[in-house]
Protein backbone atom coordinates (compact mmCIF):
# COMPACT_ATOMS: atom_id res chain seq x y z
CA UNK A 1 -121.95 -44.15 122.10
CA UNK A 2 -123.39 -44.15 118.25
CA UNK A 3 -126.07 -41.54 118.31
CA UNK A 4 -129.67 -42.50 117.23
CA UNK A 5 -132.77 -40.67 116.14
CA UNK A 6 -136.08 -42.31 115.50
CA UNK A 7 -138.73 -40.22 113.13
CA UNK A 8 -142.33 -41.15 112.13
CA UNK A 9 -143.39 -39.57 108.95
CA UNK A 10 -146.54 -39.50 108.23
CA UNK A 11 -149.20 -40.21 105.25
CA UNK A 12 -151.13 -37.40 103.46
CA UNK A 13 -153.97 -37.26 101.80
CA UNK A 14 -155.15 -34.78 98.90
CA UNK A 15 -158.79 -33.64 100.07
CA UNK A 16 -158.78 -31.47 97.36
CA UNK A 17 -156.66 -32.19 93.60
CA UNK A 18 -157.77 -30.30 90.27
CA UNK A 19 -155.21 -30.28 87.56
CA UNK A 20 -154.76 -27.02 84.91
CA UNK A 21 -152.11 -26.88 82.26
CA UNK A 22 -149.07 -28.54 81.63
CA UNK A 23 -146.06 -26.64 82.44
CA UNK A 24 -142.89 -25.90 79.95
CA UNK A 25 -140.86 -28.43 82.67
CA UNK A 26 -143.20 -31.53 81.64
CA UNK A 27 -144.75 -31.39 84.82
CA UNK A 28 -148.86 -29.35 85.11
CA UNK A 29 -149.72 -26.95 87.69
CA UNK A 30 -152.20 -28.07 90.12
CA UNK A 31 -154.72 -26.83 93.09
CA UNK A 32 -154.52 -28.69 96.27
CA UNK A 33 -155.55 -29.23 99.64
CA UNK A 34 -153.11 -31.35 101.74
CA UNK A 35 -153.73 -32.81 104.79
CA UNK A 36 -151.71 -35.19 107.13
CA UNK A 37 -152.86 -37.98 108.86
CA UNK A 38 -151.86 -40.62 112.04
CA UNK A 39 -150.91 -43.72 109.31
CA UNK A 40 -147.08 -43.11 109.99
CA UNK A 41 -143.87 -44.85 108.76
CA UNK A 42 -141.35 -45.06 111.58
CA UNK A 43 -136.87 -44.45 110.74
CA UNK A 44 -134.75 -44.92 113.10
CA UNK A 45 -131.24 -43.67 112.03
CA UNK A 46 -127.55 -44.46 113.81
CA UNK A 47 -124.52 -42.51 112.66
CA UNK A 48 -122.11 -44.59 110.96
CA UNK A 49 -118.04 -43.72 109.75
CA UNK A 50 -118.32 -43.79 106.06
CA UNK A 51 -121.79 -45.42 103.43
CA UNK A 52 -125.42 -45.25 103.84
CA UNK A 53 -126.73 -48.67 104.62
CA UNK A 54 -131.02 -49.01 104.98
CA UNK A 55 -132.72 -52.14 105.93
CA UNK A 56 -136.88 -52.44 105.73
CA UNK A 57 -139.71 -54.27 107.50
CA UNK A 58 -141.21 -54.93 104.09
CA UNK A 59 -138.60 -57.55 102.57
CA UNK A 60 -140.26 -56.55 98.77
CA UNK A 61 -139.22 -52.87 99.22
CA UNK A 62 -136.09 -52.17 97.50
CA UNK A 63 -133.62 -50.86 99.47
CA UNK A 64 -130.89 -50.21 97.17
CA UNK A 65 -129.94 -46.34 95.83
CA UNK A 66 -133.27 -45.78 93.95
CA UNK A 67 -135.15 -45.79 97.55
CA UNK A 68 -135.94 -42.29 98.14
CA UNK A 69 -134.67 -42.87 101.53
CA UNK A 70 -131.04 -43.47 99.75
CA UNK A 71 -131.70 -40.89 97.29
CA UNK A 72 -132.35 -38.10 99.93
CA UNK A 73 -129.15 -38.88 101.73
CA UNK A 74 -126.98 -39.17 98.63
CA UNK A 75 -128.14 -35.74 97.71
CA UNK A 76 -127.21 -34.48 101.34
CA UNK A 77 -124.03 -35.96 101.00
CA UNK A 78 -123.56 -34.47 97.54
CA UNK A 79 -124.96 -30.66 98.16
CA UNK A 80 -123.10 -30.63 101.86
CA UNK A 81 -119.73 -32.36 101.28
CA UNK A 82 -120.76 -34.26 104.54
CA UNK A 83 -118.07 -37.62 104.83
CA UNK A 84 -120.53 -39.14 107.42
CA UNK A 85 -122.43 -42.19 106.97
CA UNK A 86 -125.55 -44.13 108.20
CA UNK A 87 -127.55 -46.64 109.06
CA UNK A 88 -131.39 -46.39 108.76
CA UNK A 89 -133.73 -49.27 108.95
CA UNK A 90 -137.77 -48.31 107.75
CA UNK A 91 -140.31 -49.54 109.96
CA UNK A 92 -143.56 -49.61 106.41
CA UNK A 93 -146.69 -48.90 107.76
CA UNK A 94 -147.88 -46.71 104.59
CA UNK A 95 -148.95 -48.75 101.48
CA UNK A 96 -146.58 -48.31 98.62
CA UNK A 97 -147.54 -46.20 96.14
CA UNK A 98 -150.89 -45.82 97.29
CA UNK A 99 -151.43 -41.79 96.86
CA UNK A 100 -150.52 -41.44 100.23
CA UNK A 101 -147.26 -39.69 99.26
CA UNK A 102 -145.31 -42.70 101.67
CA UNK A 103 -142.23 -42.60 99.88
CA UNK A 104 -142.01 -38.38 99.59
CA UNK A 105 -142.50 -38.62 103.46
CA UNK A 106 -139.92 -41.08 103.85
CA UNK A 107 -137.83 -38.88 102.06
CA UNK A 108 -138.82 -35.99 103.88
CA UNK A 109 -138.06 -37.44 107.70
CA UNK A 110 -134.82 -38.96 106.00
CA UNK A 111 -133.64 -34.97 105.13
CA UNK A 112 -134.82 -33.83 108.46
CA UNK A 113 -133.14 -36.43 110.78
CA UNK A 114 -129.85 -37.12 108.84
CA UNK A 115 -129.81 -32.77 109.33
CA UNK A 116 -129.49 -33.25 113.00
CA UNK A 117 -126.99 -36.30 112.96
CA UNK A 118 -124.84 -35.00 110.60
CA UNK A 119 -125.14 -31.45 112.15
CA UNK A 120 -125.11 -30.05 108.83
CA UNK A 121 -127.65 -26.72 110.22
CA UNK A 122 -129.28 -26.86 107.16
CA UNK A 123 -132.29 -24.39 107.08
CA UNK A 124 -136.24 -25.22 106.79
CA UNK A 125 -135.68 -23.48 103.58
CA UNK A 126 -132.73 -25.27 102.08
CA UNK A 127 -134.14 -28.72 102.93
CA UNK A 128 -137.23 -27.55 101.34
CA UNK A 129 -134.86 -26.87 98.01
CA UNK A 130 -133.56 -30.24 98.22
CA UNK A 131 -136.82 -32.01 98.80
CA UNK A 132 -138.00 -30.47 95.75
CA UNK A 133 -135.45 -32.38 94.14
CA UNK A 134 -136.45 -35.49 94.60
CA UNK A 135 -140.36 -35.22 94.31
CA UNK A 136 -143.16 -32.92 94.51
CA UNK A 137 -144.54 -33.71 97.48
CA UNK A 138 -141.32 -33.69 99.46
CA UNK A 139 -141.27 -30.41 100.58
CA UNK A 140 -145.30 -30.83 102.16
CA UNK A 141 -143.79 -33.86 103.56
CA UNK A 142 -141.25 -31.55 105.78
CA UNK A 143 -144.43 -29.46 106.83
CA UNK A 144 -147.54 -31.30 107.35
CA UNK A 145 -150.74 -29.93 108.70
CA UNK A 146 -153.76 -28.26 106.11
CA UNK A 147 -151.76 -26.84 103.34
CA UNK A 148 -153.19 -25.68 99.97
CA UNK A 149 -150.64 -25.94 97.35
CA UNK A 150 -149.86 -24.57 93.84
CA UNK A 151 -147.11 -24.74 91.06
CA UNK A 152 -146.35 -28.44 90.61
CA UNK A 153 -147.37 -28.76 94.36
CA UNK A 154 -144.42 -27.00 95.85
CA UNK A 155 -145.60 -23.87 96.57
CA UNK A 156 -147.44 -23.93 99.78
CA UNK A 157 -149.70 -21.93 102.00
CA UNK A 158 -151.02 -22.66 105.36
CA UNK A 159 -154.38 -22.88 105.72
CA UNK A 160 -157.10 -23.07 109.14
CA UNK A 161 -156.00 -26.32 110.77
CA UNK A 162 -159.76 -29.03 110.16
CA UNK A 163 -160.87 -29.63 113.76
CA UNK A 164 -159.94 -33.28 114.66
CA UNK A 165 -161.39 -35.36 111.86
CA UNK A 166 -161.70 -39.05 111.30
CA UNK A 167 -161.70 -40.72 108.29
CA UNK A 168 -161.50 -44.34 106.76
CA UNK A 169 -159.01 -44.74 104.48
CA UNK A 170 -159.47 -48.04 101.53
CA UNK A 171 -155.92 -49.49 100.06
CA UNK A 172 -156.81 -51.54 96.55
CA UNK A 173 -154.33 -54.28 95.73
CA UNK A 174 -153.67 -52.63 92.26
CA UNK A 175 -151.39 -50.10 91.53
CA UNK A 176 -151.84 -47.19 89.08
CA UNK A 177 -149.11 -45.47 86.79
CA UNK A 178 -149.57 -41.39 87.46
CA UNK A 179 -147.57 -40.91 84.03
CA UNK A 180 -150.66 -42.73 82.62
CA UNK A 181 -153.34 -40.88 84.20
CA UNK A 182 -151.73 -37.37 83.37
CA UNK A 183 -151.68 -38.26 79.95
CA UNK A 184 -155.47 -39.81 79.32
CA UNK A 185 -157.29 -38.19 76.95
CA UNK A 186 -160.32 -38.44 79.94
CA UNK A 187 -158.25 -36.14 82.14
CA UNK A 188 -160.95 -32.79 81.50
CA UNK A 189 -158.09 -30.17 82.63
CA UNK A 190 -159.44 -27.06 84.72
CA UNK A 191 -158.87 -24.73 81.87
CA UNK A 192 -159.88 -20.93 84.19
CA UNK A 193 -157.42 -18.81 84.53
CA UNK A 194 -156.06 -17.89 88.14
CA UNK A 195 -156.75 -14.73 89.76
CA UNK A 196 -154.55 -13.90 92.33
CA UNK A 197 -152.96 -16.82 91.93
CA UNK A 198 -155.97 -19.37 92.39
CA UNK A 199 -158.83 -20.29 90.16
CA UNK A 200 -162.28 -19.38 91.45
CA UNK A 201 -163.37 -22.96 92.03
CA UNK A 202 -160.20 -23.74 94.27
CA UNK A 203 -161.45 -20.55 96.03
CA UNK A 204 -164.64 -21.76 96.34
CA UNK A 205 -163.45 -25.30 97.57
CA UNK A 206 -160.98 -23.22 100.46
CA UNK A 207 -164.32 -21.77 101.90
CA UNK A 208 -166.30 -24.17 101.68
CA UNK A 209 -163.42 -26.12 104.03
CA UNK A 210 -163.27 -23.15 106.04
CA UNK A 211 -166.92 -23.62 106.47
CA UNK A 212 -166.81 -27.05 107.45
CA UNK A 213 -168.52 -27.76 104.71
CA UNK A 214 -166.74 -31.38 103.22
CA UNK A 215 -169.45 -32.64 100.56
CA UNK A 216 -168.24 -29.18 98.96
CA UNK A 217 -164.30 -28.94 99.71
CA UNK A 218 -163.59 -32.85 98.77
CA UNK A 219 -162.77 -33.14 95.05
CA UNK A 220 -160.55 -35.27 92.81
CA UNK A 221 -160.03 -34.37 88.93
CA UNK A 222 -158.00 -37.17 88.47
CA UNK A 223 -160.81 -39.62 90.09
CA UNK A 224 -162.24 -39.96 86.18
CA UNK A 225 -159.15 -41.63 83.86
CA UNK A 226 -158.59 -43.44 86.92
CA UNK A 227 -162.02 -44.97 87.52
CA UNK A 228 -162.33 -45.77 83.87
CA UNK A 229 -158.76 -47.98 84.07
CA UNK A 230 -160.12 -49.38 87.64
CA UNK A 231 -163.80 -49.31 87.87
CA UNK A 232 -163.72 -51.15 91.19
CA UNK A 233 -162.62 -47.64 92.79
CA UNK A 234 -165.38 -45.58 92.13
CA UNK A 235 -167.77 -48.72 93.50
CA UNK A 236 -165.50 -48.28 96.58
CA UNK A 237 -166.19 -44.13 96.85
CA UNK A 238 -169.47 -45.09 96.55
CA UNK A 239 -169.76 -47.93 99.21
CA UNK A 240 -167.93 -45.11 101.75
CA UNK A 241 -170.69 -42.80 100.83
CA UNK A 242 -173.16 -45.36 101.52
CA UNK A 243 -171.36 -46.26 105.00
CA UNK A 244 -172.38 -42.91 106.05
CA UNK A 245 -169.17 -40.88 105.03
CA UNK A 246 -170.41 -37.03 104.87
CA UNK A 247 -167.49 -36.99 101.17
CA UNK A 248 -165.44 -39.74 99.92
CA UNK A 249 -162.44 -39.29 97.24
CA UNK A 250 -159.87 -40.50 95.94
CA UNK A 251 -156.12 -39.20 97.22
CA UNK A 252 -153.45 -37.98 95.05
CA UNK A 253 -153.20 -40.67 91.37
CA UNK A 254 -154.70 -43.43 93.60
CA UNK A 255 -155.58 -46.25 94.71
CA UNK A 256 -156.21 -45.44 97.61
CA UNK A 257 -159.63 -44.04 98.62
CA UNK A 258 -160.66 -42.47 101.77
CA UNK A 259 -164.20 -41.12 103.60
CA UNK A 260 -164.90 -38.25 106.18
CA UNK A 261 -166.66 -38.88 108.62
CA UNK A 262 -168.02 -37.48 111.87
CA UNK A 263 -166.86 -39.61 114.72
CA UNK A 264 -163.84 -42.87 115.08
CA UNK A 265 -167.40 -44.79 115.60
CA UNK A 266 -168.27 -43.73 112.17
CA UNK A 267 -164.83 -44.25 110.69
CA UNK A 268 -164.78 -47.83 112.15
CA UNK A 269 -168.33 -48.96 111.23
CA UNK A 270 -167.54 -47.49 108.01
CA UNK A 271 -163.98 -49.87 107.83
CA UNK A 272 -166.24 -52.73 109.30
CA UNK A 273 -169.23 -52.41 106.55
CA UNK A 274 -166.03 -52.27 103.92
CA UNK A 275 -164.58 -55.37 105.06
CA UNK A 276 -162.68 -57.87 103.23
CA UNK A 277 -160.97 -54.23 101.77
CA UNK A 278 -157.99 -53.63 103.62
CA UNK A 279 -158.66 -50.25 105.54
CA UNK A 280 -157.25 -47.63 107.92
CA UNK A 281 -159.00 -45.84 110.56
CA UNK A 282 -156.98 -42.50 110.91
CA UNK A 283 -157.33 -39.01 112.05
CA UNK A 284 -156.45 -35.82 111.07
CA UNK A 285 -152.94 -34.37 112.20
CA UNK A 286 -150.84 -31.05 112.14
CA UNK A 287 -147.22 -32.49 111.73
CA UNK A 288 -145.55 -34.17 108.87
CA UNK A 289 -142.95 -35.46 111.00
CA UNK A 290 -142.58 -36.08 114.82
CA UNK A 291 -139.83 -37.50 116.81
CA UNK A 292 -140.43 -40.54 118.55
């Protein structure tokens, strides 16, 4: 009997993002807040003798090696000297590349499940490593929950778990280039220098979380280049603010932009008032990843 293992992953959303310097690796350091929510891609994975075969729900995804689906088990099958093979089919539920880190999760749930077929007893650790590899995000994407994050993103501290929030998330038919926005001249860096590793505004955005406080603790610095390229999206964090969201942002490079709010009544009024936008009514979760 082939042996099966079906994983959601799920989608995160940045409810804090300032960027500082650019590092000597290409890449800048940023301050971040992570948090997971219910929108969840579904794999389903069967062993297989030999070749890594993955079929999608979206017909316009490629599926071929660049997927970071097929990426993350190539690597496995590189680093491990693994001869196994599989077949994975994605179940898309997460807009592509939305700022919802869909693909890193992807990846993510891809390292974690092909772990456990393959038996390969690969620590947290050492799939962390490998996640790195293939994007910045990856290794939050094995984790989940309320995570600040440092470095390029990678280094990660738990944080105080939100109580069960709702929130209304907005996906623009555009798409955005991150290289772009990185490199516009209207990206105003965070120039402080860290003190015990954080800047005193990321400090004061951690308390004011801790405090409950989410007009304070929601921020985007990348919300600016963007909204000049796409002015559409700041009318849209406006319109949530004017739904009755208690803070409204922008996750990750965009497009998509999300609200807080107090209540799924709130969230879905909000969705409602926002309508012909394509929208997501979500909540607040602690896991990445979660077998189904």
């Amino acid at each position: 009997m082939t042996n099966t293992l079906t994983l959601r992953s799920h989608a995160k959303i940045n409810l804090y993002l300032d960027v500082l310097d650019r590092r000597p690796d290409g890449f800048h350091n940023i301050e971040t807040v992570f948090q997971t929510v219910s929108l969840a891609d579904e794999l389903t994975l069967a062993e297989a003798p030999s070749g890594v075969t993955l079929t999608c729900s979206r017909p316009d995804l490629d599926c071929g090696p660049a997927n970071l689906v097929c990426r993350a088990a190539a690597l496995l099958l590189a680093r491990t000297g693994c001869a196994r093979g599989a077949r994975i089919h994605l179940e898309k539920n997460i807009p592509v590349a939305a700022g919802l880190a869909g693909g890193s999760g992807n990846a993510a749930a891809a390292l974690d499940a092909l772990n456990t077929l393959w038996k390969l007893e690969l620590t947290p650790a050492q799939l962390q490593a490998l996640g790195l590899e293939l994007g910045s995000d990856v290794p939050y994407c094995l984790v989940g929950g309320t995570q600040g994050a440092t470095g390029r993103g990678e280094q990660l501290f738990p944080l105080p778990p939100v109580p069960e929030t709702w929130c209304v998330l907005v996906h623009p038919p555009i798409q955005v280039s991150t290289a772009a926005v990185y490199n516009s001249p209207r990206l105003l860096r965070n120039t402080e220098q860290p003190s015990a590793g954080r800047t005193r505004t990321f400090q004061r955005a951690l308390d004011a979380l801790r405090a409950g406080d989410w007009a304070q603790a929601v921020f985007n610095r990348m919300e600016s280049p963007v909204f000049e390229l796409h002015p559409g999206l700041e009318t849209l964090k406006c319109r949530l603010r004017e739904t009755g969201c208690v803070a409204a942002a922008m996750s990750g490079s965009g497009p998509t932009v999300f609200g807080i709010c107090t209540s799924r009544e709130r969230a879905e009024r909000a969705a409602e008032a926002l309508a012909p936008h394509a929208t997501s009514v979500v909540k607040t979760v602690d896991s990445a990843l979660c077998s189904v």
